[in-house]
N, C-alpha and C. Protein backbone atom coordinates (compact mmCIF):
# COMPACT_ATOMS: atom_id res chain seq x y z
N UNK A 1 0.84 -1.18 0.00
CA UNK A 1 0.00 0.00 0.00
C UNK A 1 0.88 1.24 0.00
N UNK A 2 0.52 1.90 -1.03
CA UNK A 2 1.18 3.66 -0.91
C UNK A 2 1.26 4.35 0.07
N UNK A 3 1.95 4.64 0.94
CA UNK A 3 2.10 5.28 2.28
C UNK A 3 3.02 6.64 2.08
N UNK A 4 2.90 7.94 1.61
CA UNK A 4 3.95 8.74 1.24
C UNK A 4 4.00 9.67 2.86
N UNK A 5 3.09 9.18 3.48
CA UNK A 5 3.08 9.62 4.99
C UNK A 5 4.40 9.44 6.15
N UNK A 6 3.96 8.06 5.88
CA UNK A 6 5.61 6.63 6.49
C UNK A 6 6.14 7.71 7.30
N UNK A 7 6.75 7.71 8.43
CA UNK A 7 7.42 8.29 9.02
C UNK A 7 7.20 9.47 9.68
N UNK A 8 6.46 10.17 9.44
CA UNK A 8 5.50 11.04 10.11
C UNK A 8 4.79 11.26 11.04
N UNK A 9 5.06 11.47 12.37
CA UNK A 9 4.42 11.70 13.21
C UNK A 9 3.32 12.75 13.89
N UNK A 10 2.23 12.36 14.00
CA UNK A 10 0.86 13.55 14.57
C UNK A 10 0.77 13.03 15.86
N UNK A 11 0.50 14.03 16.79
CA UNK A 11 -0.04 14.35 17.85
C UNK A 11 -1.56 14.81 17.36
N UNK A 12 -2.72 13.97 18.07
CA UNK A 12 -4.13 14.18 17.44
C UNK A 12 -4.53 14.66 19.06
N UNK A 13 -4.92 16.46 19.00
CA UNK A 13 -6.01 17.47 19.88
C UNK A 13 -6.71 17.22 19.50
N UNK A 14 -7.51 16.68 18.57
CA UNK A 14 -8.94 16.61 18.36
C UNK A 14 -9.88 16.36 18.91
N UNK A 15 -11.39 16.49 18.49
CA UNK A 15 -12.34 16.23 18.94
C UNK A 15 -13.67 16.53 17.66
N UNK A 16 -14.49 15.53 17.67
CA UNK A 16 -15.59 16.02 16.70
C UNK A 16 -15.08 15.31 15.38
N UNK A 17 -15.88 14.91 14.44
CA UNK A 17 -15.55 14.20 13.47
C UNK A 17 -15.15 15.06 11.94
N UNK A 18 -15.16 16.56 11.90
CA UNK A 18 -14.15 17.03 11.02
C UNK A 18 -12.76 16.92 11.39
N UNK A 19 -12.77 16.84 12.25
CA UNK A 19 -11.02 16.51 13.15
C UNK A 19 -10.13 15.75 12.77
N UNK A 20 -11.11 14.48 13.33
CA UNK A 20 -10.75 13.18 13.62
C UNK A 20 -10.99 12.59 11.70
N UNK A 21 -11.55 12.56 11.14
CA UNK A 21 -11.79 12.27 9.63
C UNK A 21 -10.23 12.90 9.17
N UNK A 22 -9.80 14.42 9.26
CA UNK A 22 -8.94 15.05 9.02
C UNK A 22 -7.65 14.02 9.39
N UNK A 23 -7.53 14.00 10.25
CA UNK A 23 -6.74 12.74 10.84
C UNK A 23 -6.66 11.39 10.67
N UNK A 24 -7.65 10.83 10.30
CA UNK A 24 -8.08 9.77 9.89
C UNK A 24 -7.13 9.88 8.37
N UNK A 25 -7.61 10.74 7.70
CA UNK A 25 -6.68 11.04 6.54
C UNK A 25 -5.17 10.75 6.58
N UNK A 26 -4.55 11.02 7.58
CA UNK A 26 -3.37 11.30 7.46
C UNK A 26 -2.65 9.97 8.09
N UNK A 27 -3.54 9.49 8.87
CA UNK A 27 -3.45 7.68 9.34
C UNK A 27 -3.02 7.04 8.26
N UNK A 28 -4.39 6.90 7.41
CA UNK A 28 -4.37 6.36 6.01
C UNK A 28 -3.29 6.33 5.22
N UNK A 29 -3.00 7.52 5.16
CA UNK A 29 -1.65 7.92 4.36
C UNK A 29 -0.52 7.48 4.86
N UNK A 30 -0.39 7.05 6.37
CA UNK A 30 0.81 6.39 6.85
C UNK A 30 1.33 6.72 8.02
N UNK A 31 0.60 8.14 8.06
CA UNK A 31 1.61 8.94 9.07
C UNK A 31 1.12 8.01 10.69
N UNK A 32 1.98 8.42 11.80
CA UNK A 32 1.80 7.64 12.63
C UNK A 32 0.90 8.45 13.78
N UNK A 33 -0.61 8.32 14.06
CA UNK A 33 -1.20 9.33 14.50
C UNK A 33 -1.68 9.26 16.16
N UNK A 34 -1.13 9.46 17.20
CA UNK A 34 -1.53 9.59 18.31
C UNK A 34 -2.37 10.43 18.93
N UNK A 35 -3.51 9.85 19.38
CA UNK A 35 -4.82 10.44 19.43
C UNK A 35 -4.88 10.77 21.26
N UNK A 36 -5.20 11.91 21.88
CA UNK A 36 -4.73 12.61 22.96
C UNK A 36 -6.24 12.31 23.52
N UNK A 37 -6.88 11.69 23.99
CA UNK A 37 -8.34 11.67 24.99
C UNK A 37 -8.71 12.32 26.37
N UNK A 38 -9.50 12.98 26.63
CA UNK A 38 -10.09 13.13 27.62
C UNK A 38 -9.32 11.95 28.68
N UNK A 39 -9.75 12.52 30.33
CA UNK A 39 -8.81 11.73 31.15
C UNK A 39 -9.82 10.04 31.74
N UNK A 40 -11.18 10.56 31.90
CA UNK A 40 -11.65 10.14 32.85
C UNK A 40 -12.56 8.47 31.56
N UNK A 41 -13.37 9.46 30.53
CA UNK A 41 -14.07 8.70 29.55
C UNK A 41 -13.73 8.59 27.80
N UNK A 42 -12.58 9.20 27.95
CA UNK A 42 -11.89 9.63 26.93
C UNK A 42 -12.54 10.44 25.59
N UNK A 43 -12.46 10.19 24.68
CA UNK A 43 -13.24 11.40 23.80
C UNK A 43 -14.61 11.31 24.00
N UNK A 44 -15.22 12.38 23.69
CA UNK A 44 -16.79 12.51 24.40
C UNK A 44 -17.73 11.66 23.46
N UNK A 45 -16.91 12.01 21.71
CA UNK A 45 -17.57 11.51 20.71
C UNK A 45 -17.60 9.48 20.58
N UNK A 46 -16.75 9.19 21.76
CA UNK A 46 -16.42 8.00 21.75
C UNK A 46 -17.79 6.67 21.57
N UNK A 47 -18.54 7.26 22.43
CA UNK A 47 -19.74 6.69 23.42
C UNK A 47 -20.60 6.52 22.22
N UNK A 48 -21.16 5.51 22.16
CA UNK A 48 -22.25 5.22 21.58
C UNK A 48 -23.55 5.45 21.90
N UNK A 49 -23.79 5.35 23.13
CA UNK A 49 -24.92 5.97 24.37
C UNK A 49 -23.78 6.40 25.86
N UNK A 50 -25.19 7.05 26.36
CA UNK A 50 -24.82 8.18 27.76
C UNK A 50 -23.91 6.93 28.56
N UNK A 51 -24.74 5.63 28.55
CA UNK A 51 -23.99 4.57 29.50
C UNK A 51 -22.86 4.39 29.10
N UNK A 52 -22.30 4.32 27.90
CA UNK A 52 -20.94 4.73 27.87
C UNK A 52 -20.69 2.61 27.90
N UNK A 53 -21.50 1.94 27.23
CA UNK A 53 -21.98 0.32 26.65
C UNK A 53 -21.24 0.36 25.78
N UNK A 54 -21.05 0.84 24.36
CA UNK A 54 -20.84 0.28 23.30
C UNK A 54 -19.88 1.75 22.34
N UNK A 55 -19.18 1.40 22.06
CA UNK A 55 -18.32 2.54 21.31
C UNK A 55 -19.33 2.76 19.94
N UNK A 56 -19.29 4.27 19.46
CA UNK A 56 -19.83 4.60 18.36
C UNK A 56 -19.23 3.97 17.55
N UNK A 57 -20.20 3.48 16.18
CA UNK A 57 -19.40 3.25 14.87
C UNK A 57 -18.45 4.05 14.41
N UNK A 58 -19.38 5.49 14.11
CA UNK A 58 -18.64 6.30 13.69
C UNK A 58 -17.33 7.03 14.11
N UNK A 59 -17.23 6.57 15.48
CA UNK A 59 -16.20 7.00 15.98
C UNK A 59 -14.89 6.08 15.77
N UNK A 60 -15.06 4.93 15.59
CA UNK A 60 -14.00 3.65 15.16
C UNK A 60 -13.80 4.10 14.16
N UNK A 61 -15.05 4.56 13.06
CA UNK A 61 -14.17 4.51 12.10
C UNK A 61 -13.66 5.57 11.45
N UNK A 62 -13.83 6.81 12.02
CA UNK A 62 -13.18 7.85 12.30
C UNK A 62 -11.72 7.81 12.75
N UNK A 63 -11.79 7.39 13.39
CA UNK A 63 -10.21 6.86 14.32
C UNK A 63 -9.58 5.64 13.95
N UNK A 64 -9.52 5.10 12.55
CA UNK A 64 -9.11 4.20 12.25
C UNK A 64 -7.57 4.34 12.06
N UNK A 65 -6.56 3.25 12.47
CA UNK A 65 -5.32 3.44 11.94
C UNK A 65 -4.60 4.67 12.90
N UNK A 66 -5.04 4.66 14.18
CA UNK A 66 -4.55 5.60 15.04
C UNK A 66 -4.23 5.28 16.72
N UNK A 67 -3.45 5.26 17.40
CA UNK A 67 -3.14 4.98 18.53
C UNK A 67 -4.23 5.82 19.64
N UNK A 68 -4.43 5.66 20.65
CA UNK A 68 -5.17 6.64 21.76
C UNK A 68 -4.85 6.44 23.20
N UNK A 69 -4.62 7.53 23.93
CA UNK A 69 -4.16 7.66 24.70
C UNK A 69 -4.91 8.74 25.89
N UNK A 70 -5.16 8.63 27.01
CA UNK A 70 -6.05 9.70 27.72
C UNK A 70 -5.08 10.43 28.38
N UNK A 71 -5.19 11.73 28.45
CA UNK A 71 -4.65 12.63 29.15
C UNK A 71 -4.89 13.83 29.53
N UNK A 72 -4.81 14.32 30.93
CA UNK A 72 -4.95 15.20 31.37
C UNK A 72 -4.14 16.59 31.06
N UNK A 73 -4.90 17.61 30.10
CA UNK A 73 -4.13 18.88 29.88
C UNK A 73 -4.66 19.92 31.01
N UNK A 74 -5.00 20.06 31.61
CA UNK A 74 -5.47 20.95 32.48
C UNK A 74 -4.94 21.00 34.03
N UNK A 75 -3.56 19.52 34.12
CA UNK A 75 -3.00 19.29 35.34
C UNK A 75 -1.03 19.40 34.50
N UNK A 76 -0.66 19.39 35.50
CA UNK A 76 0.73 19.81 35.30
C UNK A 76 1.18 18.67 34.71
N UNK A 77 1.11 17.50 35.33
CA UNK A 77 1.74 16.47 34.53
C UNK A 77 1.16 16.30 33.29
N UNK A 78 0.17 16.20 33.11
CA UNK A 78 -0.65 16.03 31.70
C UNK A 78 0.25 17.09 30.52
N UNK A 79 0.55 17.87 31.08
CA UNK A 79 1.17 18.90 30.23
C UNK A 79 2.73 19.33 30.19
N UNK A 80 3.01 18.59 30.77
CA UNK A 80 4.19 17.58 30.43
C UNK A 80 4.58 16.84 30.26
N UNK A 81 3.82 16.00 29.52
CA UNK A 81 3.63 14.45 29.34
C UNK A 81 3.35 15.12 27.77
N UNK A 82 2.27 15.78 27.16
CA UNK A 82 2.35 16.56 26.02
C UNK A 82 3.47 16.82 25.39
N UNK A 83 4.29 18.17 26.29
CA UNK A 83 5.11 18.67 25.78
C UNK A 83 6.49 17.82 25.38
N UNK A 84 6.89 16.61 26.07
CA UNK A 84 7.82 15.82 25.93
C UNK A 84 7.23 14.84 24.48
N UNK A 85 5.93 14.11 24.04
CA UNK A 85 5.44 14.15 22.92
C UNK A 85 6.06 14.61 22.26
N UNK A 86 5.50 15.96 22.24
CA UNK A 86 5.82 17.11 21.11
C UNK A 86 7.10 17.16 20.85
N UNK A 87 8.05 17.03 21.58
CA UNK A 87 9.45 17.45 21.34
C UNK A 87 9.59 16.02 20.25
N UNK A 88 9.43 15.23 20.14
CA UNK A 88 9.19 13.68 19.33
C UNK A 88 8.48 13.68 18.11
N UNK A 89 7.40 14.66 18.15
CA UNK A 89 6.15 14.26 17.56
C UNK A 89 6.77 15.78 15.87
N UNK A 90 6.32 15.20 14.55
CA UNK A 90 6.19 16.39 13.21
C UNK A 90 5.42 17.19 13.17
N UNK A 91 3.99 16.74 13.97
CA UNK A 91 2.83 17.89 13.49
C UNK A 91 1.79 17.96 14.99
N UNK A 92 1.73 18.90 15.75
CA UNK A 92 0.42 18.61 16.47
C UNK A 92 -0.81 19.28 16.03
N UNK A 93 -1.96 18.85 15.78
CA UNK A 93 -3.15 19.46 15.51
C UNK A 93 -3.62 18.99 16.65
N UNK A 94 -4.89 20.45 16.99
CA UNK A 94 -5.32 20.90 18.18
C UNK A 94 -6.89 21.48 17.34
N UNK A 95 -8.41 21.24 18.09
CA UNK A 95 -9.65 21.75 17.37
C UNK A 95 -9.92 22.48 18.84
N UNK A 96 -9.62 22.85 19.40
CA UNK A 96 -9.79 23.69 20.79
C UNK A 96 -10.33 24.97 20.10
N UNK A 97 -11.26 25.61 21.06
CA UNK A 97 -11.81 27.40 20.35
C UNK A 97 -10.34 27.73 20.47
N UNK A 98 -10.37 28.89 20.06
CA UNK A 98 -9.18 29.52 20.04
C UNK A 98 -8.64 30.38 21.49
N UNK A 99 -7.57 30.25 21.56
CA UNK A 99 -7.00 30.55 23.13
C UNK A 99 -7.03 29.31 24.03
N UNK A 100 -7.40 28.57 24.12
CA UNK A 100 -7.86 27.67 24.98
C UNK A 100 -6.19 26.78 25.55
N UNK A 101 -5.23 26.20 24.30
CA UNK A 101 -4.21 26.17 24.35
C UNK A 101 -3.32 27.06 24.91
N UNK A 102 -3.73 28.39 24.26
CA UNK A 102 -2.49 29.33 24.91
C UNK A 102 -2.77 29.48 26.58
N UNK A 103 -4.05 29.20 26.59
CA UNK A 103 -4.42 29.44 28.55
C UNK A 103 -3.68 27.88 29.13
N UNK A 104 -3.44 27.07 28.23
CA UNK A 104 -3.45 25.62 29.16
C UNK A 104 -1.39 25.63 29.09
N UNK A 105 -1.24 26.48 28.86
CA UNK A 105 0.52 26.75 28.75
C UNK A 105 0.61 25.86 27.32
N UNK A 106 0.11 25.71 26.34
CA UNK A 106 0.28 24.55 25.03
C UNK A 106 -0.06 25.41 24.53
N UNK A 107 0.23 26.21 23.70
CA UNK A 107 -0.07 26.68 22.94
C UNK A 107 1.18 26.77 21.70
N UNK A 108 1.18 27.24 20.51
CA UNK A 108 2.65 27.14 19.62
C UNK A 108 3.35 27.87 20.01
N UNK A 109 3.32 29.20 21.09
CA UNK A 109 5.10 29.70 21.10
C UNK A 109 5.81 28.49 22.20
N UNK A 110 4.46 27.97 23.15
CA UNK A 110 5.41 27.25 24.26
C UNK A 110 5.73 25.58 23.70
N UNK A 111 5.03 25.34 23.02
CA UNK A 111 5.58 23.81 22.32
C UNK A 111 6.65 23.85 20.91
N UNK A 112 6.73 24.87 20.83
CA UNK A 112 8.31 25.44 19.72
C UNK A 112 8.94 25.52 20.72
N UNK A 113 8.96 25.68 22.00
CA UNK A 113 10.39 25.78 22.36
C UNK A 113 10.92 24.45 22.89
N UNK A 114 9.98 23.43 22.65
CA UNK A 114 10.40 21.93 23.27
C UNK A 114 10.99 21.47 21.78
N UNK A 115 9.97 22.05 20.63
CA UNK A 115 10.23 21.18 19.31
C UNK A 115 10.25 22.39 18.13
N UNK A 116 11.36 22.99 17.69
CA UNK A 116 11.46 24.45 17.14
C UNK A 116 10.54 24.45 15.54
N UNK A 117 10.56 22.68 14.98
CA UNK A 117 10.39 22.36 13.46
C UNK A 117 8.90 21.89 13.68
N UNK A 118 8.11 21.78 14.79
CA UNK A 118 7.01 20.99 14.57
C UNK A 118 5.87 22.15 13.96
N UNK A 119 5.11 21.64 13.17
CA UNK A 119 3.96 21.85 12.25
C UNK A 119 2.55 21.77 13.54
N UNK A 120 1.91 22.95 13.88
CA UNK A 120 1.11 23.36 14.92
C UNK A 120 0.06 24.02 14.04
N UNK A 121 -0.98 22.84 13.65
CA UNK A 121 -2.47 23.18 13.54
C UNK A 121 -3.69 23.73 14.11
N UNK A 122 -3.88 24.85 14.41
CA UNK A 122 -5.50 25.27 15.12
C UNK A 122 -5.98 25.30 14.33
N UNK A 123 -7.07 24.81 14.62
CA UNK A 123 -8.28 24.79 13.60
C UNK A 123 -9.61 24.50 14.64
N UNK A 124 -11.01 25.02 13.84
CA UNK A 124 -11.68 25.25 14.44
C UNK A 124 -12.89 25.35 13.29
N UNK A 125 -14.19 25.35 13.58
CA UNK A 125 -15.13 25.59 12.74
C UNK A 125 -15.37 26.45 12.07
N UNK A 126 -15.18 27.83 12.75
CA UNK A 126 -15.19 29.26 12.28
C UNK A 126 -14.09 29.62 12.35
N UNK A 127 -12.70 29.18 12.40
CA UNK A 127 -11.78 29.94 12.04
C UNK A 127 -11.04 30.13 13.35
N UNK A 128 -9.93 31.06 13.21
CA UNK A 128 -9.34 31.32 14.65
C UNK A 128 -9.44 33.03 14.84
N UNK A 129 -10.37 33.69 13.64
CA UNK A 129 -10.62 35.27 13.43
C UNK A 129 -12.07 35.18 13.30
N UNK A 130 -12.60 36.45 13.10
CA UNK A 130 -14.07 36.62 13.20
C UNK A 130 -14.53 36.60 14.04
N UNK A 131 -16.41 37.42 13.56
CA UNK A 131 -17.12 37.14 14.69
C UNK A 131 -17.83 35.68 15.01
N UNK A 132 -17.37 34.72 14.23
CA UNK A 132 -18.21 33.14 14.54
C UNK A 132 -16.81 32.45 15.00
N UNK A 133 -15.61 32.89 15.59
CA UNK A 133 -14.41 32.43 16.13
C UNK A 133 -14.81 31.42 17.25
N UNK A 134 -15.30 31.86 18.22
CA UNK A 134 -15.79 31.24 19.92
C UNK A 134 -16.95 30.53 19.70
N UNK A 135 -17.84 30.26 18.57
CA UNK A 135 -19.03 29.76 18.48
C UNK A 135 -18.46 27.99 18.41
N UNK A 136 -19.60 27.13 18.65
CA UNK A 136 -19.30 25.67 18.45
C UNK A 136 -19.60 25.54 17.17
N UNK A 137 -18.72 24.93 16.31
CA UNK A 137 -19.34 24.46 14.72
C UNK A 137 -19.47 23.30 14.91
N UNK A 138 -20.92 22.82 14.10
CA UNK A 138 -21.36 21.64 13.58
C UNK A 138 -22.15 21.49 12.31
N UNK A 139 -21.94 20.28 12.01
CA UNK A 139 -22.68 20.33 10.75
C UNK A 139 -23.78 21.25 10.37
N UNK A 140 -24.72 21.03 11.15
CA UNK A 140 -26.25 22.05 11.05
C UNK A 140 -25.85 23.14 10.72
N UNK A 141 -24.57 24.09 11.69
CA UNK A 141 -24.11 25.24 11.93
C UNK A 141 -23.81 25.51 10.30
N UNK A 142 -22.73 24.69 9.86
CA UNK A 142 -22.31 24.80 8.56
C UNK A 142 -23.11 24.79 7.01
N UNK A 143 -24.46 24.05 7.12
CA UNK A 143 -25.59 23.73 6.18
C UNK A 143 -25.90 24.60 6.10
N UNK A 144 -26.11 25.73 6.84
CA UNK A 144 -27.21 26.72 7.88
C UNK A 144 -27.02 27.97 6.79
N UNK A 145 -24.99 28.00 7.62
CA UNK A 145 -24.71 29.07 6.88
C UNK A 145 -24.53 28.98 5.84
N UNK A 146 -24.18 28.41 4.74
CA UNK A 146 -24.18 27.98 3.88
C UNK A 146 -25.58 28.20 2.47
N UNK A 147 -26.48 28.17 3.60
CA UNK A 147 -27.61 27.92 2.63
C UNK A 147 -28.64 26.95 2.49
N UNK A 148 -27.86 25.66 2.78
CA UNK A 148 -28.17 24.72 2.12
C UNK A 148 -29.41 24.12 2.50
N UNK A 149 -29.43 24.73 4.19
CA UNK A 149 -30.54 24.05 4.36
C UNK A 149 -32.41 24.94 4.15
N UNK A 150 -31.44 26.02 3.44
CA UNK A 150 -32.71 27.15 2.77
C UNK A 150 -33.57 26.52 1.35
N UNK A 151 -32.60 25.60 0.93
CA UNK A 151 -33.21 24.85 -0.51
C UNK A 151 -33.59 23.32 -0.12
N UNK A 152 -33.84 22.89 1.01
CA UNK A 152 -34.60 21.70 1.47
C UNK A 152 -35.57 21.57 2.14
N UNK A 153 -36.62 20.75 1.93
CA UNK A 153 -37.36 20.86 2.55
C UNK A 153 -38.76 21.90 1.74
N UNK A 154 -38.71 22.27 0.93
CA UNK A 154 -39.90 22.62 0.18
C UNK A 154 -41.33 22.42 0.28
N UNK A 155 -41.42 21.04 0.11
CA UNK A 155 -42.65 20.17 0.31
C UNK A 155 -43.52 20.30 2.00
N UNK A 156 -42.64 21.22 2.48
CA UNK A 156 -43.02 20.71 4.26
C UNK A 156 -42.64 22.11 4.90
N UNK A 157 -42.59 23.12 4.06
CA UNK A 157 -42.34 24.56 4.41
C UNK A 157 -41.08 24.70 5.26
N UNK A 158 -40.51 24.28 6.23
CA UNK A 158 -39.27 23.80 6.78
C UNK A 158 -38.12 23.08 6.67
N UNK A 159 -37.17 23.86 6.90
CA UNK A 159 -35.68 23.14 6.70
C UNK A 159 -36.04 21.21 6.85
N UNK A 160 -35.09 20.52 5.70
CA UNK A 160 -34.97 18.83 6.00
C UNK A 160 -33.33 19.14 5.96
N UNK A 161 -33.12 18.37 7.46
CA UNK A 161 -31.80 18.16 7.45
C UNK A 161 -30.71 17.19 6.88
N UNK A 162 -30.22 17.27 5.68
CA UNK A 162 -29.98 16.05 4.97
C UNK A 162 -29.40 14.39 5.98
N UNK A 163 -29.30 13.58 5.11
CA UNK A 163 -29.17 12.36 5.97
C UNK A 163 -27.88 12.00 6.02
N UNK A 164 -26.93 13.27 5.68
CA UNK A 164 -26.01 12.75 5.19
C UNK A 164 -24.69 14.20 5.95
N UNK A 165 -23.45 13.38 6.92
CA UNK A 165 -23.12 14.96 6.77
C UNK A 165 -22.06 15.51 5.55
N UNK A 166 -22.31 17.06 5.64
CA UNK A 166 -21.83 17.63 4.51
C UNK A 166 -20.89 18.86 5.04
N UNK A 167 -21.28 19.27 5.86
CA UNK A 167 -20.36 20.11 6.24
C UNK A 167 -18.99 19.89 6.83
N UNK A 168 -19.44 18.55 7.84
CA UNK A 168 -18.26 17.97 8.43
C UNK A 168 -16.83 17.93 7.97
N UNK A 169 -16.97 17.04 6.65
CA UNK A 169 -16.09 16.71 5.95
C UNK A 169 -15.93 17.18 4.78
N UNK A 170 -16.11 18.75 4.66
CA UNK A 170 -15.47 19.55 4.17
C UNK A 170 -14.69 20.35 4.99
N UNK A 171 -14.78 20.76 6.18
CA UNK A 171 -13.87 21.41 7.08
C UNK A 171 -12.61 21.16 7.38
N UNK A 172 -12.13 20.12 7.16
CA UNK A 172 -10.72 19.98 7.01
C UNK A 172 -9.67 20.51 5.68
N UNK A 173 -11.00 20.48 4.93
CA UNK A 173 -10.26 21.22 3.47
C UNK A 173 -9.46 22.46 4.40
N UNK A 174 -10.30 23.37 5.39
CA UNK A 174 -9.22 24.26 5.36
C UNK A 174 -8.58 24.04 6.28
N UNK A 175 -7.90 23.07 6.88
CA UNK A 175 -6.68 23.54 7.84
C UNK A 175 -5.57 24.08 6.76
């Protein structure tokens, strides 16, 4: 299999399935992708139900071809347990609103100084500028603005939310 990735290492901040798809991508391709979880239940998107029974489909297969690991960024060790990563790791991508890193001491001036060459992704739904910067993006959010969901639904005077997502997995186009 074509792997022009091979050798490549990601640190995966993610969360939410434009992220993790984004990443998923880069699995595929070879690179070697370590996926950073929540401490207690690990990614939120994990769960298949509240009981926390059965892992989502979509989340397996979102996260295919990727290592996972839980950790605490919000405690000292957790965030040095990161930063030593990073000093190891080619690329970290991070889907945090914006600032959120720079408040947790992770942010790119302080993980350049562990790793001066690493490739430091924010990304976010709306961007890391504007006024839709701090908002949560999701699909709906993205249909919405978009339009799209202004031309569905005709027959029934109200938006139909397609069955399918569309916004999701276009959002990685822009990191």
């Amino acid at each position: 299999m074509y792997q022009p990735l091979k050798g490549i290492k990601v640190l995966d901040c993610t969360r939410l399935l434009p992220y993790q798809y984004c990443t998923m991508l880069l699995a595929d391709l070879g690179a070697e992708v370590l996926k950073v979880e929540e401490p207690k239940d690990g990614d939120y998107g994990r769960w298949g139900d509240d009981k926390r029974t059965y892992e989502s489909i979509a989340f397996i297969m979102a996260n295919r071809n990727k290592k996972s690991m839980k950790l605490n960024l919000k405690n000292e060790k957790g965030k040095f347990i990161l930063k030593e990563l990073a000093a190891t790791y080619d690329v970290l991508l991070e889907s945090f609103r914006p600032g959120v890193m720079d408040r947790l001491g992770l942010g790119y001036e302080e993980i350049r100084k562990v790793n001066p060459g690493i490739i430091y992704c924010s990304t976010t739904g709306f961007g890391q500028e504007g006024p839709y910067r701090q908002k949560a993006g999701h699909d709906i959010n993205y249909i919405s603005i978009a339009g799209v969901l202004a031309v569905t639904g005709e027959h029934t005077d109200r938006p139909v939310i397609p069955g399918i997502v569309i916004g999701d997995h276009c959002c990685p186009v822009y990191l």
